[in-house]
PDB file of N, CA and C in Angstrom:
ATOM      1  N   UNK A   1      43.044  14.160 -16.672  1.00  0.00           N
ATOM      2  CA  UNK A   1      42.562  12.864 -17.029  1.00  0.00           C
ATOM      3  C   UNK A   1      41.254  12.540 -16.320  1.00  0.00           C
ATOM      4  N   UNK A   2      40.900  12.824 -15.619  1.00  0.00           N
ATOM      5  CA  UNK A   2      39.774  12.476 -14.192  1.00  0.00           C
ATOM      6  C   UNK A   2      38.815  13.978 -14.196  1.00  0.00           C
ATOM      7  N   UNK A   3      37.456  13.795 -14.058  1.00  0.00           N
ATOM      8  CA  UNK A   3      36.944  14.887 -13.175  1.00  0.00           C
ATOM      9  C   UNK A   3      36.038  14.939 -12.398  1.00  0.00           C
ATOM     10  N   UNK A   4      36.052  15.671 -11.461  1.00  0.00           N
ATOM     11  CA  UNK A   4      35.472  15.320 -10.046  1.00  0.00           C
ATOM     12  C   UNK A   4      33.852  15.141 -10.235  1.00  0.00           C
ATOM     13  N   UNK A   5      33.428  14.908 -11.221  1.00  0.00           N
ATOM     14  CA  UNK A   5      31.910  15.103 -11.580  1.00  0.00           C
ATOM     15  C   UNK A   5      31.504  13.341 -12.077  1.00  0.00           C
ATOM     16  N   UNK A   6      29.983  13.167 -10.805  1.00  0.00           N
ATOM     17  CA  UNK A   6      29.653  12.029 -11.692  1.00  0.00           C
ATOM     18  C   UNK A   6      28.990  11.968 -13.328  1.00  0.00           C
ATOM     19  N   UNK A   7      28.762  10.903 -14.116  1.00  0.00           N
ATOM     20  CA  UNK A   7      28.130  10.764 -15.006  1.00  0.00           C
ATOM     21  C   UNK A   7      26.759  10.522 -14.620  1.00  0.00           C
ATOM     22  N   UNK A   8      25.858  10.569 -15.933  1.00  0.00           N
ATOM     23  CA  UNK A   8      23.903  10.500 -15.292  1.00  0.00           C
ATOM     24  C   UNK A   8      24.268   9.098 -15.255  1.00  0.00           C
ATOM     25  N   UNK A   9      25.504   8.258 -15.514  1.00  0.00           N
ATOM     26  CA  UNK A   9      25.159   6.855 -15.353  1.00  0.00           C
ATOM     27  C   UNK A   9      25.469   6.220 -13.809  1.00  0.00           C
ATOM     28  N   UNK A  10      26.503   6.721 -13.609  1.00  0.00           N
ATOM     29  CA  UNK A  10      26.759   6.772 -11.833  1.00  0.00           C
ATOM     30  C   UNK A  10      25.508   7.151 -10.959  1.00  0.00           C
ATOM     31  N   UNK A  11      24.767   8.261 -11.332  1.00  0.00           N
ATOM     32  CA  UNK A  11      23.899   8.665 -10.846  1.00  0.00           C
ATOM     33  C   UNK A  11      22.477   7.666 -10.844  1.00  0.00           C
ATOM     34  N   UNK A  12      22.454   7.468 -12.098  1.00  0.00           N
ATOM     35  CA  UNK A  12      21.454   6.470 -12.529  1.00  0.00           C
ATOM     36  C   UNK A  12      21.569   4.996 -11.577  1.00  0.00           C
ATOM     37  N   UNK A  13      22.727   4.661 -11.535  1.00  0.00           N
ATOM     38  CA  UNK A  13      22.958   3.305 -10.842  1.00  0.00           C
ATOM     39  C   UNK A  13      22.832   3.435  -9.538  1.00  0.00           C
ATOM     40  N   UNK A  14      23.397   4.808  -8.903  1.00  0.00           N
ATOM     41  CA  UNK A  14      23.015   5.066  -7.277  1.00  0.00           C
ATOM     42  C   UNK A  14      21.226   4.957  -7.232  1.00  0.00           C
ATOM     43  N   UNK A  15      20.488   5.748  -7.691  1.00  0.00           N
ATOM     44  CA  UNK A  15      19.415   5.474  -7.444  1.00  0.00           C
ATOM     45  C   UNK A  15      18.636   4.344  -7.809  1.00  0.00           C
ATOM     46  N   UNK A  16      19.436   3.254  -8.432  1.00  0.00           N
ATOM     47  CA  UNK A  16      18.883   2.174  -8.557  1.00  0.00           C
ATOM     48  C   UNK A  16      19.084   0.815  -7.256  1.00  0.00           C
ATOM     49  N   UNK A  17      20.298   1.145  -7.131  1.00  0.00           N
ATOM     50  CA  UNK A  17      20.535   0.797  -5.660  1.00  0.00           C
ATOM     51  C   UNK A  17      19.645   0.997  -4.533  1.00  0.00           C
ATOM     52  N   UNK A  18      19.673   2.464  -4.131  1.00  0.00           N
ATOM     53  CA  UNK A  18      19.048   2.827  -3.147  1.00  0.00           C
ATOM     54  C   UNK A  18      17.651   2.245  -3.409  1.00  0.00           C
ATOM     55  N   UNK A  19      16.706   2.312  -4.488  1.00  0.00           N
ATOM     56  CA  UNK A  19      15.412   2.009  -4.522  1.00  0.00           C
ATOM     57  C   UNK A  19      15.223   0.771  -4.445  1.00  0.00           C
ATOM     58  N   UNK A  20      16.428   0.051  -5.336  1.00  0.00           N
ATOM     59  CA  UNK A  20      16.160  -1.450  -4.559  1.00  0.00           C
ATOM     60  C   UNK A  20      16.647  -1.873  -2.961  1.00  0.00           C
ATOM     61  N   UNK A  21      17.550  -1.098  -2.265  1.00  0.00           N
ATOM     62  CA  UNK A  21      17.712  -1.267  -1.319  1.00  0.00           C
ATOM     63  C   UNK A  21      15.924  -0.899  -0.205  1.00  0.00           C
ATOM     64  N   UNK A  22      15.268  -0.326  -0.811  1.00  0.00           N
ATOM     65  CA  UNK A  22      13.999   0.146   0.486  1.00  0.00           C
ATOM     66  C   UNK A  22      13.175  -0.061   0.411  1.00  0.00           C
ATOM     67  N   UNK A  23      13.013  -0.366  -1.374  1.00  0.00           N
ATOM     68  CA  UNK A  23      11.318  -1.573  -1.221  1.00  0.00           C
ATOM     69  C   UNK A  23      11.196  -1.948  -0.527  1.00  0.00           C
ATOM     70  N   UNK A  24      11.785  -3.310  -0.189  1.00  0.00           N
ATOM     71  CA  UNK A  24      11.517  -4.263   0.793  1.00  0.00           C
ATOM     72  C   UNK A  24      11.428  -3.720   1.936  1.00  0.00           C
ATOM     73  N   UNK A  25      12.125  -2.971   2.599  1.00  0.00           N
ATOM     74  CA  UNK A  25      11.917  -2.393   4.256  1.00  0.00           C
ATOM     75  C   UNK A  25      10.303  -1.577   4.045  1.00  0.00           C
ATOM     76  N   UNK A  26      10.103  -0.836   2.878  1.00  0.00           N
ATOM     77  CA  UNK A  26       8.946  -0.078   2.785  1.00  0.00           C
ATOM     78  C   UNK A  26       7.781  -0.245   3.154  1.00  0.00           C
ATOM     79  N   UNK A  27       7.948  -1.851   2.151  1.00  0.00           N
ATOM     80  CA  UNK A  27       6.561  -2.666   2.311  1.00  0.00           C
ATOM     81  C   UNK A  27       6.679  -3.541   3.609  1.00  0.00           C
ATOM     82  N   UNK A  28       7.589  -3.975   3.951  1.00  0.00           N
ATOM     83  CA  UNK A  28       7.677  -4.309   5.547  1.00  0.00           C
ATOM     84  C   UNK A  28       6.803  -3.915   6.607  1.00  0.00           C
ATOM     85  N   UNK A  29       7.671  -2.429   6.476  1.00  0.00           N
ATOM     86  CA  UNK A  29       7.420  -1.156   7.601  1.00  0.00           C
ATOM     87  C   UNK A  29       5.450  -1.258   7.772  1.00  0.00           C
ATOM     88  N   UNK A  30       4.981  -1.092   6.335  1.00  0.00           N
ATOM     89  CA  UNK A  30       3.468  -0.793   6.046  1.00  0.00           C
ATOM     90  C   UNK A  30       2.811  -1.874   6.397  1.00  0.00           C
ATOM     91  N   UNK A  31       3.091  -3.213   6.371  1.00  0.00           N
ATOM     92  CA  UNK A  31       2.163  -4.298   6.268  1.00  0.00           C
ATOM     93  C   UNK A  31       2.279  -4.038   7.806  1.00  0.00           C
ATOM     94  N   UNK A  32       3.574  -4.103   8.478  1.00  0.00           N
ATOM     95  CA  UNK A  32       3.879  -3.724  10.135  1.00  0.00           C
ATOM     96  C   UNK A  32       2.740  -2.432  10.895  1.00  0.00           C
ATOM     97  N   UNK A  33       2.153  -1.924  10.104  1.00  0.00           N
ATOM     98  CA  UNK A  33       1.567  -0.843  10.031  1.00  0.00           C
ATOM     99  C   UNK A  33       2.034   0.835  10.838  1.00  0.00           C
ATOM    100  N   UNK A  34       3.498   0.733  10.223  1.00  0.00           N
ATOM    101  CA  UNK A  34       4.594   1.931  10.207  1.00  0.00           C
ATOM    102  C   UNK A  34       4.333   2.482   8.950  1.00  0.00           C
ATOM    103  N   UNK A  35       4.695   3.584   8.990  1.00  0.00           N
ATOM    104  CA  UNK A  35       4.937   4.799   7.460  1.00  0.00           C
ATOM    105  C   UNK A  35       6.124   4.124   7.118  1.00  0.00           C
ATOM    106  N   UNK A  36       6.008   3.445   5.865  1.00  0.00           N
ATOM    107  CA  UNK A  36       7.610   3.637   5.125  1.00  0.00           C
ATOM    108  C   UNK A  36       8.422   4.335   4.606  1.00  0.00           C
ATOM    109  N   UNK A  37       8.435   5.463   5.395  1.00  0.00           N
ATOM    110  CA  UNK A  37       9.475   6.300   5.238  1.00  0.00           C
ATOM    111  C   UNK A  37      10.104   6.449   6.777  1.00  0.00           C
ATOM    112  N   UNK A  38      10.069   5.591   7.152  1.00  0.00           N
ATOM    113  CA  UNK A  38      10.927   5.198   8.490  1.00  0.00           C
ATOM    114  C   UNK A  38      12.443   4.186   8.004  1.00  0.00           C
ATOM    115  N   UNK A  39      11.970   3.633   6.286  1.00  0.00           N
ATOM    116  CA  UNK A  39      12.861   2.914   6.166  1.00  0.00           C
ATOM    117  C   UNK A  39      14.039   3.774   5.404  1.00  0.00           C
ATOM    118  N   UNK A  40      13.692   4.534   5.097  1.00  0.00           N
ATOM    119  CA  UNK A  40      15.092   5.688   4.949  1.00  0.00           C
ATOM    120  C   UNK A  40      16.509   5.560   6.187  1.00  0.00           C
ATOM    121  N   UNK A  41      16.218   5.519   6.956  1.00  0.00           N
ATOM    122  CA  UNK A  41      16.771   5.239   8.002  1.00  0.00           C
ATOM    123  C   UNK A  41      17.844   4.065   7.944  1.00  0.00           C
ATOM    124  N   UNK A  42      17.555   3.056   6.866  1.00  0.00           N
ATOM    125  CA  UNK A  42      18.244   2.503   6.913  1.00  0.00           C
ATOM    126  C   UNK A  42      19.421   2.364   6.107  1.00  0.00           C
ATOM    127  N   UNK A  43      19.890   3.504   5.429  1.00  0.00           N
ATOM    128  CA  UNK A  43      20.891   3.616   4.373  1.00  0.00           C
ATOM    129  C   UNK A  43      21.786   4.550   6.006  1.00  0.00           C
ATOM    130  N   UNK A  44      21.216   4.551   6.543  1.00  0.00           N
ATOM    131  CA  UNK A  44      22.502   5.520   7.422  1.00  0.00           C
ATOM    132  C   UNK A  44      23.128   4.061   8.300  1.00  0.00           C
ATOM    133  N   UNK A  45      24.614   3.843   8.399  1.00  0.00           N
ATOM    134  CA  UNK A  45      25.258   3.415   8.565  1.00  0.00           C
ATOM    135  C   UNK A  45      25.428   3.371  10.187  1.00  0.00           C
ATOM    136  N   UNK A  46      24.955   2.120  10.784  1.00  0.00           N
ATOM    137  CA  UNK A  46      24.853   2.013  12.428  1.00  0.00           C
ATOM    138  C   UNK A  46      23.512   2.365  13.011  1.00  0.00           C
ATOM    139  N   UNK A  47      23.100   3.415  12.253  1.00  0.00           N
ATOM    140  CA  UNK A  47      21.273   3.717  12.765  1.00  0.00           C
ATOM    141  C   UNK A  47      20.564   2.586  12.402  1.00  0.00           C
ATOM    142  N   UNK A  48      20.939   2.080  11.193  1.00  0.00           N
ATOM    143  CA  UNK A  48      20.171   1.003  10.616  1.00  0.00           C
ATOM    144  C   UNK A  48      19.780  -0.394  11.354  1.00  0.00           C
ATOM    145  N   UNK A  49      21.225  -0.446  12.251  1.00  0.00           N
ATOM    146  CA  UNK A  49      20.984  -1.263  13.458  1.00  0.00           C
ATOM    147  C   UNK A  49      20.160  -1.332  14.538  1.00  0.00           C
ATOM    148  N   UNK A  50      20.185  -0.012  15.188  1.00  0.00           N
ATOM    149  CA  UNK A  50      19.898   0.774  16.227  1.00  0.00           C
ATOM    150  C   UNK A  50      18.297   0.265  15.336  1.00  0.00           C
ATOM    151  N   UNK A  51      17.873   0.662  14.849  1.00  0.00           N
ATOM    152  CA  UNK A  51      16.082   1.074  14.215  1.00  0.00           C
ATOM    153  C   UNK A  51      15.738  -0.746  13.910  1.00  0.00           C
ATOM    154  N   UNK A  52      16.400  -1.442  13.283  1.00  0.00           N
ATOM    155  CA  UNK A  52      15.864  -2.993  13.502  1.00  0.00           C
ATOM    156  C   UNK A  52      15.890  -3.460  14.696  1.00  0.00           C
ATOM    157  N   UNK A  53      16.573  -3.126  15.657  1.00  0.00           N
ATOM    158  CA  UNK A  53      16.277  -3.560  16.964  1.00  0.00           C
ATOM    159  C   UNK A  53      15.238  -2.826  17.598  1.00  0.00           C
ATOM    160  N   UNK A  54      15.081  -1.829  17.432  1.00  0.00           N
ATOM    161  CA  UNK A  54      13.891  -1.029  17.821  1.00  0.00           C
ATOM    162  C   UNK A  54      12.191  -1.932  17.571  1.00  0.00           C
ATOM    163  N   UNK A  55      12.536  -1.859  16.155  1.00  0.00           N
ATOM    164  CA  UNK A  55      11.300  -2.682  15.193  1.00  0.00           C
ATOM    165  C   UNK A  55      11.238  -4.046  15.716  1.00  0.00           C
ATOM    166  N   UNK A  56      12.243  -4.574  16.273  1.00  0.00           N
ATOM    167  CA  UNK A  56      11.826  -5.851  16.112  1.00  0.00           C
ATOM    168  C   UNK A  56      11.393  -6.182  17.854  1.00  0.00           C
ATOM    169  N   UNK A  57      11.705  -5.154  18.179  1.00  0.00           N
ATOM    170  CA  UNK A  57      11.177  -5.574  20.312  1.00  0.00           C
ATOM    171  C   UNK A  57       9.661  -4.720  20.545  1.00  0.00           C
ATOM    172  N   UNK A  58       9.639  -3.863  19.800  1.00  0.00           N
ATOM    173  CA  UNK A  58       8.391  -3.007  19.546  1.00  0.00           C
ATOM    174  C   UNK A  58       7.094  -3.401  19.416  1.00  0.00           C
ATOM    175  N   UNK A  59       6.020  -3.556  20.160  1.00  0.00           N
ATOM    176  CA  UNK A  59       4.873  -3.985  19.749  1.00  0.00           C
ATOM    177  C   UNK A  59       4.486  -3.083  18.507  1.00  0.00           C
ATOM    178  N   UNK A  60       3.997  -3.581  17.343  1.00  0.00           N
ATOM    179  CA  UNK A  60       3.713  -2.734  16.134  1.00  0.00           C
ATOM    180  C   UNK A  60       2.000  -2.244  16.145  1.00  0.00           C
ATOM    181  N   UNK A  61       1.918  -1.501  15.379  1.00  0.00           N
ATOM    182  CA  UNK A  61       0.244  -1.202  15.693  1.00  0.00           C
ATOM    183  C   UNK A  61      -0.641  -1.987  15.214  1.00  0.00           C
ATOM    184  N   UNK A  62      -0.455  -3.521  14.418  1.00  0.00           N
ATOM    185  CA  UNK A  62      -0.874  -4.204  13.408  1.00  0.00           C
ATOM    186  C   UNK A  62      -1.324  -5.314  15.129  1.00  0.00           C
ATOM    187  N   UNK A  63      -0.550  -5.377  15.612  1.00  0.00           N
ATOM    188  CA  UNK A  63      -0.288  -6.336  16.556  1.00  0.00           C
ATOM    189  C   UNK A  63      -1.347  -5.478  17.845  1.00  0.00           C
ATOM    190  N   UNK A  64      -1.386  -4.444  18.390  1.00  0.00           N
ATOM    191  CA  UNK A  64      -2.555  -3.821  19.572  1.00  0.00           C
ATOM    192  C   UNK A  64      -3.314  -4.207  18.732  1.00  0.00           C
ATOM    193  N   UNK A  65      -3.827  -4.021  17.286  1.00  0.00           N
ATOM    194  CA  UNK A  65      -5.049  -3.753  16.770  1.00  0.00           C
ATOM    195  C   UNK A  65      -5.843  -5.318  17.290  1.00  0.00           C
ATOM    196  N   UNK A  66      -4.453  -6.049  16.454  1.00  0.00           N
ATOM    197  CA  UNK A  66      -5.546  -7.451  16.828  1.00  0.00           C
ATOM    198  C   UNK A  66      -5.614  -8.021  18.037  1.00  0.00           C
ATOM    199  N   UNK A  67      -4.964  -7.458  18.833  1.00  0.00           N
ATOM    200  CA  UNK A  67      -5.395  -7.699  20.634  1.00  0.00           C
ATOM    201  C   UNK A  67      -6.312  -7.501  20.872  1.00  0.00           C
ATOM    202  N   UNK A  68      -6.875  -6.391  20.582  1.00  0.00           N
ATOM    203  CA  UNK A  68      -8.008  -5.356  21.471  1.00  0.00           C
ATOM    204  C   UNK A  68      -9.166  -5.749  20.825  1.00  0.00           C
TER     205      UNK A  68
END
């Protein structure tokens, strides 16, 4: 009755998830002036924590720039 295989529609909907899940951190990360592909990081479960606390005590490079 069942088989262990997804459909392209399961598949289809995971990556619709995920992509809406990292826009937003993406363009975050960049305006922050980080690579957004730091926001990958945040689909892992507990790192995701660990890395917003990081980001958010972190002087960003957007922030030296306009010091100096």
């Amino acid at each position: 009755m069942g088989s262990n295989t997804f459909s392209i529609w399961h598949w289809l909907i995971l990556f619709a998830f995920v992509a809406f899940a990292l826009f937003p951190f993406w363009r975050i990360l960049n305006k922050a002036g980080y690579s957004g592909a730091w926001s990958i990081l945040t689909l892992i479960p507990g790192v995701n924590l660990i890395v917003l606390w990081v980001f958010a005590l972190v002087e960003s490079p957007v922030e030296r720039k306009s010091r100096s």
